[in-house]
C-alpha atoms as a PDB file:
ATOM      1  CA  UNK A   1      46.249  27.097  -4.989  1.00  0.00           C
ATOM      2  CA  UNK A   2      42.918  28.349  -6.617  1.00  0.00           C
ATOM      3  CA  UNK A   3      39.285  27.560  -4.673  1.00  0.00           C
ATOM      4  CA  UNK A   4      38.839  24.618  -7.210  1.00  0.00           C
ATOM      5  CA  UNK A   5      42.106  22.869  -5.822  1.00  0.00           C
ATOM      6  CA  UNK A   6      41.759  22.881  -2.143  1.00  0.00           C
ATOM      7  CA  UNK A   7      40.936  19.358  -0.282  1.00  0.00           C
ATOM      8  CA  UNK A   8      37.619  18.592  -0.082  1.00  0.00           C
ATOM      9  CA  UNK A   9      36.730  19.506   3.890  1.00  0.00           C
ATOM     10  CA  UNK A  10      35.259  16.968   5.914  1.00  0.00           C
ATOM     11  CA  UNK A  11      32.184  19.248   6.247  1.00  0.00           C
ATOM     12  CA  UNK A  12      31.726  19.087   2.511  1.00  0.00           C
ATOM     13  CA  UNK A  13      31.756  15.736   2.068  1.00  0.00           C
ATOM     14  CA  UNK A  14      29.168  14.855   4.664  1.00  0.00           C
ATOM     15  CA  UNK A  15      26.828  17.744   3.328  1.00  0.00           C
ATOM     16  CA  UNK A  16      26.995  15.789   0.247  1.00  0.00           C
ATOM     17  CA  UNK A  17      26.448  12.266   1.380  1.00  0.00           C
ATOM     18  CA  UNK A  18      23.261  13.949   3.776  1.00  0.00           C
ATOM     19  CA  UNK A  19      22.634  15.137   0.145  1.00  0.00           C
ATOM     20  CA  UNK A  20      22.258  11.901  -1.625  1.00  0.00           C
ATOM     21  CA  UNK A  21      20.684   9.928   1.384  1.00  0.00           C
ATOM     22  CA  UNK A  22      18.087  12.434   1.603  1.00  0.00           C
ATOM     23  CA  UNK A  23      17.729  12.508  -2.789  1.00  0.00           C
ATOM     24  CA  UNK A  24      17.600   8.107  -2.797  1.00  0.00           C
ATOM     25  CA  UNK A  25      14.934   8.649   0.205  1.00  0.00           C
ATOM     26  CA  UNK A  26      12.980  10.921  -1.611  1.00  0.00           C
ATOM     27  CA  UNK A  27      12.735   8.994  -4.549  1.00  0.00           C
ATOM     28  CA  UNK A  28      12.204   5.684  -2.941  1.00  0.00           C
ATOM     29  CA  UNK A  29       9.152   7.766  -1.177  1.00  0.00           C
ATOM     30  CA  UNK A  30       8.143   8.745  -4.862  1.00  0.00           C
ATOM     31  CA  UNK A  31       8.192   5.348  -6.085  1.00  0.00           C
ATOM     32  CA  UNK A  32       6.590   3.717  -3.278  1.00  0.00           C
ATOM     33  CA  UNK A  33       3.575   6.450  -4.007  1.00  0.00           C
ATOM     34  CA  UNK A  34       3.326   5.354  -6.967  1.00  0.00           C
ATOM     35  CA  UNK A  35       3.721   1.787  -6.946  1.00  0.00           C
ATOM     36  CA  UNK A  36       1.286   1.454  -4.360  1.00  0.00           C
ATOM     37  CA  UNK A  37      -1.447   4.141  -4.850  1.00  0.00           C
ATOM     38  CA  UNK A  38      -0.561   6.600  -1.597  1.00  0.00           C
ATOM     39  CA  UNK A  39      -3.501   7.665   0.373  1.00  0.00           C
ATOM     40  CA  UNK A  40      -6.088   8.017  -2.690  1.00  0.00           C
ATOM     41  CA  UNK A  41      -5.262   3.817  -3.027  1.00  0.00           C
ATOM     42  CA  UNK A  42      -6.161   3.147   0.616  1.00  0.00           C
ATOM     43  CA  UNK A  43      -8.983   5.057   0.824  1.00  0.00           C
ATOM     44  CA  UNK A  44     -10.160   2.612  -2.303  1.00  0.00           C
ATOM     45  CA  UNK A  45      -8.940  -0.208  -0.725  1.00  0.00           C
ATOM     46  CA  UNK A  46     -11.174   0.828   2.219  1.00  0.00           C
ATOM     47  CA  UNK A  47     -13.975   1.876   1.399  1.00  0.00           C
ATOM     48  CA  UNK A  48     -16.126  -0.422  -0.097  1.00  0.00           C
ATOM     49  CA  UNK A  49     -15.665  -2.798   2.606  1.00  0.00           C
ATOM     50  CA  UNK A  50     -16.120  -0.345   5.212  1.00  0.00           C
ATOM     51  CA  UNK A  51     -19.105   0.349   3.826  1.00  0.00           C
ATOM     52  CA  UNK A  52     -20.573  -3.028   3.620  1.00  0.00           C
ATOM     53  CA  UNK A  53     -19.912  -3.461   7.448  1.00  0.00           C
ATOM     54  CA  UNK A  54     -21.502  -0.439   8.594  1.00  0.00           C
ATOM     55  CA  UNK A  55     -24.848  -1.176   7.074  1.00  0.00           C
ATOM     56  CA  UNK A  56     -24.302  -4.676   7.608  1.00  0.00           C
ATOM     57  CA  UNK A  57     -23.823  -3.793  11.300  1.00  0.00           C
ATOM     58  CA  UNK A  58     -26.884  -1.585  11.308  1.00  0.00           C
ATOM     59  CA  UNK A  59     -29.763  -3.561   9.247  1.00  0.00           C
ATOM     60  CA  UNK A  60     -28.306  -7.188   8.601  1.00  0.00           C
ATOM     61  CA  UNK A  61     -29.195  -6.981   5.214  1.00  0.00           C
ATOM     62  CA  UNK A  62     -26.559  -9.032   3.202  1.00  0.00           C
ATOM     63  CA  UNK A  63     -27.856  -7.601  -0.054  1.00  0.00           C
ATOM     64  CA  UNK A  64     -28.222  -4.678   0.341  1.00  0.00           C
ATOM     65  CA  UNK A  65     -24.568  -4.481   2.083  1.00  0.00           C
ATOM     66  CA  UNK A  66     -23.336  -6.280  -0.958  1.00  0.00           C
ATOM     67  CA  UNK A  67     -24.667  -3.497  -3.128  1.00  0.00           C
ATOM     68  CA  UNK A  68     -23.875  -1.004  -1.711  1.00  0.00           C
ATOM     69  CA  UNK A  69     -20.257  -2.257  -1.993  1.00  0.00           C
ATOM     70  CA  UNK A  70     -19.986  -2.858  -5.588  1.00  0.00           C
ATOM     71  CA  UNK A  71     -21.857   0.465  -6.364  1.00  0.00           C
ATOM     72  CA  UNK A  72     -19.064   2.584  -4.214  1.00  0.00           C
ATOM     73  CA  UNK A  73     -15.985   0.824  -5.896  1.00  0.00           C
ATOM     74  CA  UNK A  74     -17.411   1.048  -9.353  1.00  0.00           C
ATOM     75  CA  UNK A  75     -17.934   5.297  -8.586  1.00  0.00           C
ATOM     76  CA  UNK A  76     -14.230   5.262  -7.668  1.00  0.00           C
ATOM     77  CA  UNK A  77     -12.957   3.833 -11.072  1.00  0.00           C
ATOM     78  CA  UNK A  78     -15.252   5.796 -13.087  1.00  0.00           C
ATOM     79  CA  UNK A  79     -13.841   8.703 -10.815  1.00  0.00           C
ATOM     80  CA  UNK A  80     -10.258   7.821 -12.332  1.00  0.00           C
ATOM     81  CA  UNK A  81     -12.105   7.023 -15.794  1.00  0.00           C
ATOM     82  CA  UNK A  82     -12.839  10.858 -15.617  1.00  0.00           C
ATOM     83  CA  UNK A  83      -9.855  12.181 -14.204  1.00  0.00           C
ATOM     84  CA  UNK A  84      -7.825  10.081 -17.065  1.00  0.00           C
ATOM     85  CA  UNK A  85      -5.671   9.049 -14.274  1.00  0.00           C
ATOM     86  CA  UNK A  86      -4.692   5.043 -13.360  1.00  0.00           C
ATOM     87  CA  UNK A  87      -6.870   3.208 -12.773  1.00  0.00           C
ATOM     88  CA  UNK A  88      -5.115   0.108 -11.527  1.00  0.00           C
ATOM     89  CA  UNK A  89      -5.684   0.057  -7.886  1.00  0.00           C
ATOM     90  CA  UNK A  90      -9.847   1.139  -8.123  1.00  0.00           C
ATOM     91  CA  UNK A  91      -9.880  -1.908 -10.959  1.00  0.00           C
ATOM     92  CA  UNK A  92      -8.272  -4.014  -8.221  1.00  0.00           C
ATOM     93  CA  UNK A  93     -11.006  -3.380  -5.703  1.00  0.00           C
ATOM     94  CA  UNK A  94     -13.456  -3.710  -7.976  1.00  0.00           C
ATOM     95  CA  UNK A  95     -12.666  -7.183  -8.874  1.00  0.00           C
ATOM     96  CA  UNK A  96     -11.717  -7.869  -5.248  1.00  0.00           C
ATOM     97  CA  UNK A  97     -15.418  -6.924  -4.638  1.00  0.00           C
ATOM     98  CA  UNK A  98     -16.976  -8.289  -6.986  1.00  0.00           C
ATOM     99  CA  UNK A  99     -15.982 -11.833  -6.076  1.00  0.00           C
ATOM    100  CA  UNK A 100     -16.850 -11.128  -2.244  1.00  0.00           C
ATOM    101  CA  UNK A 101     -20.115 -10.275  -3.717  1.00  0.00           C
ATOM    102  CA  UNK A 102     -20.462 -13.140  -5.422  1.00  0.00           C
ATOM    103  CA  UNK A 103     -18.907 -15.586  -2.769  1.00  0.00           C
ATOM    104  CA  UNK A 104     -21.913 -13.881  -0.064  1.00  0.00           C
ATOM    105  CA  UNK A 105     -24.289 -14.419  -2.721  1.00  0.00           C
ATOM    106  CA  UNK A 106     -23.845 -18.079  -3.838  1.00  0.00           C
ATOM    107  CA  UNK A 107     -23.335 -18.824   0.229  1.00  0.00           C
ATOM    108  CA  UNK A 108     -26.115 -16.405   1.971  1.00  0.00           C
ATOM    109  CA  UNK A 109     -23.169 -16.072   4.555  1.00  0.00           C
ATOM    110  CA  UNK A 110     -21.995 -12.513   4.920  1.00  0.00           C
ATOM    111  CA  UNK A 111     -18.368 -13.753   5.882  1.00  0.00           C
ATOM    112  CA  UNK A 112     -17.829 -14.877   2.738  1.00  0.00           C
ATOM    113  CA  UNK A 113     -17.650 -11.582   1.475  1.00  0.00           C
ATOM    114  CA  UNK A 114     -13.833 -10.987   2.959  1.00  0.00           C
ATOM    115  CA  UNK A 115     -13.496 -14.803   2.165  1.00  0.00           C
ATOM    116  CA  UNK A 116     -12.146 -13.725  -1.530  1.00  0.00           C
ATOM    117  CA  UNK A 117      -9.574 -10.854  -0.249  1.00  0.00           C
ATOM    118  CA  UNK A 118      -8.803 -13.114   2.289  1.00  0.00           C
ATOM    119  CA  UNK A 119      -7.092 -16.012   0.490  1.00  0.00           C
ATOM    120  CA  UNK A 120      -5.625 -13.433  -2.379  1.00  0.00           C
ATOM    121  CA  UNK A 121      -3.656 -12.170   0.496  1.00  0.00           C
ATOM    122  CA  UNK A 122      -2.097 -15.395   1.859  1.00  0.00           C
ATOM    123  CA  UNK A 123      -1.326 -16.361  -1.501  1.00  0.00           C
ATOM    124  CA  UNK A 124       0.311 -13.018  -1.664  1.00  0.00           C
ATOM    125  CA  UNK A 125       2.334 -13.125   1.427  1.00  0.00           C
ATOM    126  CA  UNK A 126       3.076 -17.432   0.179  1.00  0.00           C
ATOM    127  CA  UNK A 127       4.682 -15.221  -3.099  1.00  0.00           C
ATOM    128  CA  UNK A 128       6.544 -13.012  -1.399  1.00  0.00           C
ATOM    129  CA  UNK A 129       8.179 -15.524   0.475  1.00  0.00           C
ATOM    130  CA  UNK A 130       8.825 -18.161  -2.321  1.00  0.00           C
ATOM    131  CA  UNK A 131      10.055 -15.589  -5.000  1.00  0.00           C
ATOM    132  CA  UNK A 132      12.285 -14.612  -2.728  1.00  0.00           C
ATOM    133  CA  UNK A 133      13.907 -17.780  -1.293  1.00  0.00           C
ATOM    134  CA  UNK A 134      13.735 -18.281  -5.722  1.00  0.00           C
ATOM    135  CA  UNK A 135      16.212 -15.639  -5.796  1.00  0.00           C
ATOM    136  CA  UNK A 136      13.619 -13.660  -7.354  1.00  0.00           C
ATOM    137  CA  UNK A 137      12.053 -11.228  -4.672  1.00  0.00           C
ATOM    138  CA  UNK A 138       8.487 -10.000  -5.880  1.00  0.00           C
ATOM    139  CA  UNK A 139       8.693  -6.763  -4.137  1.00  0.00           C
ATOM    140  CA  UNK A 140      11.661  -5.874  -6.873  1.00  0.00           C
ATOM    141  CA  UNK A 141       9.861  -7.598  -9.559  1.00  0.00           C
ATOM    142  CA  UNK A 142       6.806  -4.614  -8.629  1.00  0.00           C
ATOM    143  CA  UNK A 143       9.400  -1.658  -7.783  1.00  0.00           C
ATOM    144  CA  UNK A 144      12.125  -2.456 -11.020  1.00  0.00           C
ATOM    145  CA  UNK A 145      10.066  -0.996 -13.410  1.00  0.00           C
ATOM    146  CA  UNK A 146       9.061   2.086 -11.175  1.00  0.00           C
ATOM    147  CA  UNK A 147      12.571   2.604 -10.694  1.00  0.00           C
ATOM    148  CA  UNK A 148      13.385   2.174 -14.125  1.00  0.00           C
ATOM    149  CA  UNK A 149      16.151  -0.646 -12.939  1.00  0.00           C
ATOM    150  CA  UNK A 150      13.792  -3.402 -14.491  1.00  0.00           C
ATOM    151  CA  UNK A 151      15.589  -6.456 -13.242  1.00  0.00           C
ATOM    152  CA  UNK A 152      18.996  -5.130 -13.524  1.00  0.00           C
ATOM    153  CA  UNK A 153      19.045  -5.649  -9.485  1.00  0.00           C
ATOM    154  CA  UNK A 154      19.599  -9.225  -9.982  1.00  0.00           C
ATOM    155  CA  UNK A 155      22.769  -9.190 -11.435  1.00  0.00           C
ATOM    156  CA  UNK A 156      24.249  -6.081 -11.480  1.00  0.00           C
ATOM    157  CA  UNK A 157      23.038  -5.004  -7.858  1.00  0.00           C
ATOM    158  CA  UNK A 158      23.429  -7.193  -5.055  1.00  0.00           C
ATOM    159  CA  UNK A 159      23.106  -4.395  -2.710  1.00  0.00           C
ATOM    160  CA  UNK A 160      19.647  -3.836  -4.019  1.00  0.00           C
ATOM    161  CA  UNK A 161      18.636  -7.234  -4.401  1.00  0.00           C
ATOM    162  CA  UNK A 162      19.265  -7.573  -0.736  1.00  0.00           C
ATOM    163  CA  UNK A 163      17.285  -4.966   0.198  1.00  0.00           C
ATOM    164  CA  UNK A 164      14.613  -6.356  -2.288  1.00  0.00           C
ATOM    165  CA  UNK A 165      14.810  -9.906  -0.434  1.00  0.00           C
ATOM    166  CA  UNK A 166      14.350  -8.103   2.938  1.00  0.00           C
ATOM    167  CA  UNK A 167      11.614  -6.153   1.948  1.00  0.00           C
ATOM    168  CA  UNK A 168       9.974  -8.857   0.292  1.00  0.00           C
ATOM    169  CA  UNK A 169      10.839 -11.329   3.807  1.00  0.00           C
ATOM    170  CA  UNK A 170       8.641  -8.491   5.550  1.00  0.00           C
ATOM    171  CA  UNK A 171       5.665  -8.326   3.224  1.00  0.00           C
ATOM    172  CA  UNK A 172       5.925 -12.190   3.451  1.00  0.00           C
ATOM    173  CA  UNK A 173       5.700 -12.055   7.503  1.00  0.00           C
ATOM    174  CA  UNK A 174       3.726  -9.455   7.574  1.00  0.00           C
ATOM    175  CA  UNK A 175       0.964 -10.496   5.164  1.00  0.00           C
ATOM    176  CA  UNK A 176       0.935 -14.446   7.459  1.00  0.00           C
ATOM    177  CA  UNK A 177       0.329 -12.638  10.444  1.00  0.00           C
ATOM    178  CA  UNK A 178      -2.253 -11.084   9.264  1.00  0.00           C
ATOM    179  CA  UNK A 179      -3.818 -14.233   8.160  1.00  0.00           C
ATOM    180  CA  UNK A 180      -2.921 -15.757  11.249  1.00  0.00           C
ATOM    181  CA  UNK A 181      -5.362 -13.450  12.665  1.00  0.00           C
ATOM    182  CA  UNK A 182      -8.272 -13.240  10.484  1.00  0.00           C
ATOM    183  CA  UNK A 183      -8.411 -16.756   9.634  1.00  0.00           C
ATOM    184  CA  UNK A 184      -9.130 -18.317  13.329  1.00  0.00           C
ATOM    185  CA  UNK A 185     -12.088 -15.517  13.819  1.00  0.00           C
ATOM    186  CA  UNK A 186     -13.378 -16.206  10.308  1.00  0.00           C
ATOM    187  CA  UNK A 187     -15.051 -19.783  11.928  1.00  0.00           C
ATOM    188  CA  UNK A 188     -15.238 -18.119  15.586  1.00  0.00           C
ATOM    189  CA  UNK A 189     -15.816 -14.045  15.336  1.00  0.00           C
ATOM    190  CA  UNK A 190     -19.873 -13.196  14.291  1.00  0.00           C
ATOM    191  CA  UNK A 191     -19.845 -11.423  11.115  1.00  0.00           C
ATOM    192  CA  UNK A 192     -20.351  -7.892  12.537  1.00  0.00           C
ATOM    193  CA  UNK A 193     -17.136  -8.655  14.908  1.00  0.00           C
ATOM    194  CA  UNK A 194     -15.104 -10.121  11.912  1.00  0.00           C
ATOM    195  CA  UNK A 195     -15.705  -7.029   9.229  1.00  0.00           C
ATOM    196  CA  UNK A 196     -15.126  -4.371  11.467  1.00  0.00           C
ATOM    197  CA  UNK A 197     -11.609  -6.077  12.567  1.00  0.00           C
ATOM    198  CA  UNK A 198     -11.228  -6.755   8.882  1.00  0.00           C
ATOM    199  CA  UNK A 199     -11.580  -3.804   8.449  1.00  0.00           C
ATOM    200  CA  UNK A 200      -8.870  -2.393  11.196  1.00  0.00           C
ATOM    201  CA  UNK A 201      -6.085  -4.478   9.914  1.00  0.00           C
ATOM    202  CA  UNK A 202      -6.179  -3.024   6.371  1.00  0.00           C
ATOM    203  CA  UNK A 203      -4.114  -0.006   6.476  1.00  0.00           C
ATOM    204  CA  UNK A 204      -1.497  -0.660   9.474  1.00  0.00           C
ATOM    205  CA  UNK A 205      -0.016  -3.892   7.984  1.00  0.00           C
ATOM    206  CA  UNK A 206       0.166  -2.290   4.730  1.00  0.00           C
ATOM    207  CA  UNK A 207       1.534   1.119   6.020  1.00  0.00           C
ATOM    208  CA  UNK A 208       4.397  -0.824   8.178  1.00  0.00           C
ATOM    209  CA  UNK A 209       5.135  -3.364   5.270  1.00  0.00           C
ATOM    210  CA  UNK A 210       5.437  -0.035   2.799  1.00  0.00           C
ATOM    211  CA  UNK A 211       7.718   1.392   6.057  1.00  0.00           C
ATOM    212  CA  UNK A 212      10.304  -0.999   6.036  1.00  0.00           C
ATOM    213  CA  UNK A 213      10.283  -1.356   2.145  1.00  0.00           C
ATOM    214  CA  UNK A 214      11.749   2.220   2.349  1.00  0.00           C
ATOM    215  CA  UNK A 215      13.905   1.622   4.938  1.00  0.00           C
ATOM    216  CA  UNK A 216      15.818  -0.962   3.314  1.00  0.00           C
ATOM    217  CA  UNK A 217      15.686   0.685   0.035  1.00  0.00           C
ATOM    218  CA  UNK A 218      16.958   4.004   0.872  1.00  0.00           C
ATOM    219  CA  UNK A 219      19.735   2.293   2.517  1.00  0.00           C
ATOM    220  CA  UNK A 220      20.588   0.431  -0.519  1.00  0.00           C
ATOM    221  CA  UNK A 221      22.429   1.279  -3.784  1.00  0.00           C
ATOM    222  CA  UNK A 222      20.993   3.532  -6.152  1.00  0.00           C
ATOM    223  CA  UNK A 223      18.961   1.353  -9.177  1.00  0.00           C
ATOM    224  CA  UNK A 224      20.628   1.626 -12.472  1.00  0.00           C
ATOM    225  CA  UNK A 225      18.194   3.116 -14.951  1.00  0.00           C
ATOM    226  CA  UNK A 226      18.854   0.958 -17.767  1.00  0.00           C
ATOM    227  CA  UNK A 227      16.361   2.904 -19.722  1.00  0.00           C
ATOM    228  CA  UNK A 228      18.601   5.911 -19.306  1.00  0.00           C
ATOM    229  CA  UNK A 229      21.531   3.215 -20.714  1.00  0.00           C
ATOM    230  CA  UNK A 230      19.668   2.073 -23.485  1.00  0.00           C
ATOM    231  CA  UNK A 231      18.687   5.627 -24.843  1.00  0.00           C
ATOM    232  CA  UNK A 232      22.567   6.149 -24.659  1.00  0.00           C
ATOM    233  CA  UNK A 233      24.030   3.644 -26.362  1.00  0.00           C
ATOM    234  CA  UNK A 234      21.092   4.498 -29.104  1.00  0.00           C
ATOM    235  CA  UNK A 235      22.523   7.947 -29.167  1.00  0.00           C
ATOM    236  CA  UNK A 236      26.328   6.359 -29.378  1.00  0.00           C
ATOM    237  CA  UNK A 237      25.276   3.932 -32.456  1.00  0.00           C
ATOM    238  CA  UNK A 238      23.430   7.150 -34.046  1.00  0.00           C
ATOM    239  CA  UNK A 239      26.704   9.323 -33.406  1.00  0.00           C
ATOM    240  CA  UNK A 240      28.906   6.325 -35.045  1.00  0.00           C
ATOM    241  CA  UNK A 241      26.689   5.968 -37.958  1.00  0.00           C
ATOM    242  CA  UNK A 242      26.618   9.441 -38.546  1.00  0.00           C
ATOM    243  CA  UNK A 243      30.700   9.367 -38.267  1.00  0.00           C
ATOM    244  CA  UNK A 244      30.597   6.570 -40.393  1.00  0.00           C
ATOM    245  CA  UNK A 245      28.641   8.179 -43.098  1.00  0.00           C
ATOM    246  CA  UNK A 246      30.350  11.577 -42.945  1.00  0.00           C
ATOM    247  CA  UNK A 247      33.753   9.324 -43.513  1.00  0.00           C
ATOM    248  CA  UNK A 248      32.499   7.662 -46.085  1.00  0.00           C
ATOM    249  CA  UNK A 249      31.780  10.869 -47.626  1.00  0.00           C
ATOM    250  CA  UNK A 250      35.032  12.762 -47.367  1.00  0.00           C
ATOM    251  CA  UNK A 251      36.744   9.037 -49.227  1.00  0.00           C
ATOM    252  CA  UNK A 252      34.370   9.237 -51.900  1.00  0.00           C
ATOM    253  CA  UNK A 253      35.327  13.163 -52.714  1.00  0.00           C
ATOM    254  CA  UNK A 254      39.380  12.895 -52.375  1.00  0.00           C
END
């Protein structure tokens, strides 16, 4: 019996599945990255409203505050403008400021500056939850492309579309209880009070909603890259032609 015959050993088959758990981790970490703009993303989803509560908090000027804002997340896109790289989250903040701008403008109240970001993210977390009791999770309808799985999870993964629905369950929760939070001190909190929590609850909902996303993905099956499938049956229908034609050929010359 040669090397290539022996049993597989126990040993060898667990290095391998450690193997592949630790390859669908990493590129469920990949993905995530770039489906949700890693630490360069946060910091832009940050900073201009950091900023507008610390000089809010130290000279009460709304205005100026406001400013100040707008002027920080506009430096981050043109930042990505000049770097040629995506500019999807920075043009995200961007609009996300500009209507808080607007909203503090038109009211005079400072508040109303969150007010905008405020009720995009219940509507967000009301999406995640009604996609998914839809049968449609949003969290796979945002990942399938990054995967290159498109929506192939729905029918031809129910593993993954499980893990999609839970994920998408915990954004859901997640995202409410956030809301459950800011909303009550929104009427009761003083403005300085209400940014600077605001502010607080921005990264550690997101971080543990991103958390259990890849928990429950690298758990799950691994997505079927129906690009990959569709280049191959273009490369199968090329090689048939090809056979066709060369048949064709060798009739025409006997």
């Amino acid at each position: 019996m040669t090397s290539d015959d022996k049993p597989t050993s126990d040993t060898d088959r667990t290095t391998r599945t450690d193997q592949q758990e630790a390859d669908a981790k990493a590129v469920t970490e990949a993905a995530l990255f770039e489906a949700f703009g890693g630490v360069r993303g946060m910091v832009e989803t940050v900073l201009p409203g950091l900023l507008f509560v610390t000089i809010f908090t130290i000279n009460k000027d709304l205005h100026l505050s406001a400013i100040a804002a707008l002027v920080v997340s506009l430096v981050l896109v043109a930042v990505r403008l000049i770097r040629r790289d995506t500019v999807k989250h920075a043009f995200s903040g961007v609009f996300g400021v500009a209507f808080g701008v607007v909203f503090a403008m038109m009211t005079g109240n400072a508040k109303d500056f969150y007010l905008p970001g405020m009720l995009y993210t219940l509507g967000l977390a009301l999406a995640y939850l009604i996609t998914t009791l839809a049968g449609v999770p949003l969290i796979g309808l945002i990942l399938g492309p990054v995967f290159k799985e498109n929506l192939s999870w729905r029918t031809r993964n129910p593993g993954r579309k499980k893990a999609y629905a839970k994920a998408s369950y915990a954004w859901g929760l997640i995202l409410l209880a956030k809301c459950a939070i800011l909303f009550p001190l929104y009427w009761w909190a003083d403005t300085t009070q209400f940014g600077w929590v605001l502010v607080a609850l921005k990264i550690p909902p997101f971080l543990l909603a991103v958390y259990l996303t890849w928990v429950f993905l690298a758990k799950a099956p691994p997505p079927i890259d129906v690009f990959a499938e569709m280049e191959a049956q273009e490369q199968a229908e090329k090689a048939r032609k090809a056979e066709a034609a060369a048949a064709a050929t060798r009739h025409q010359e006997f």
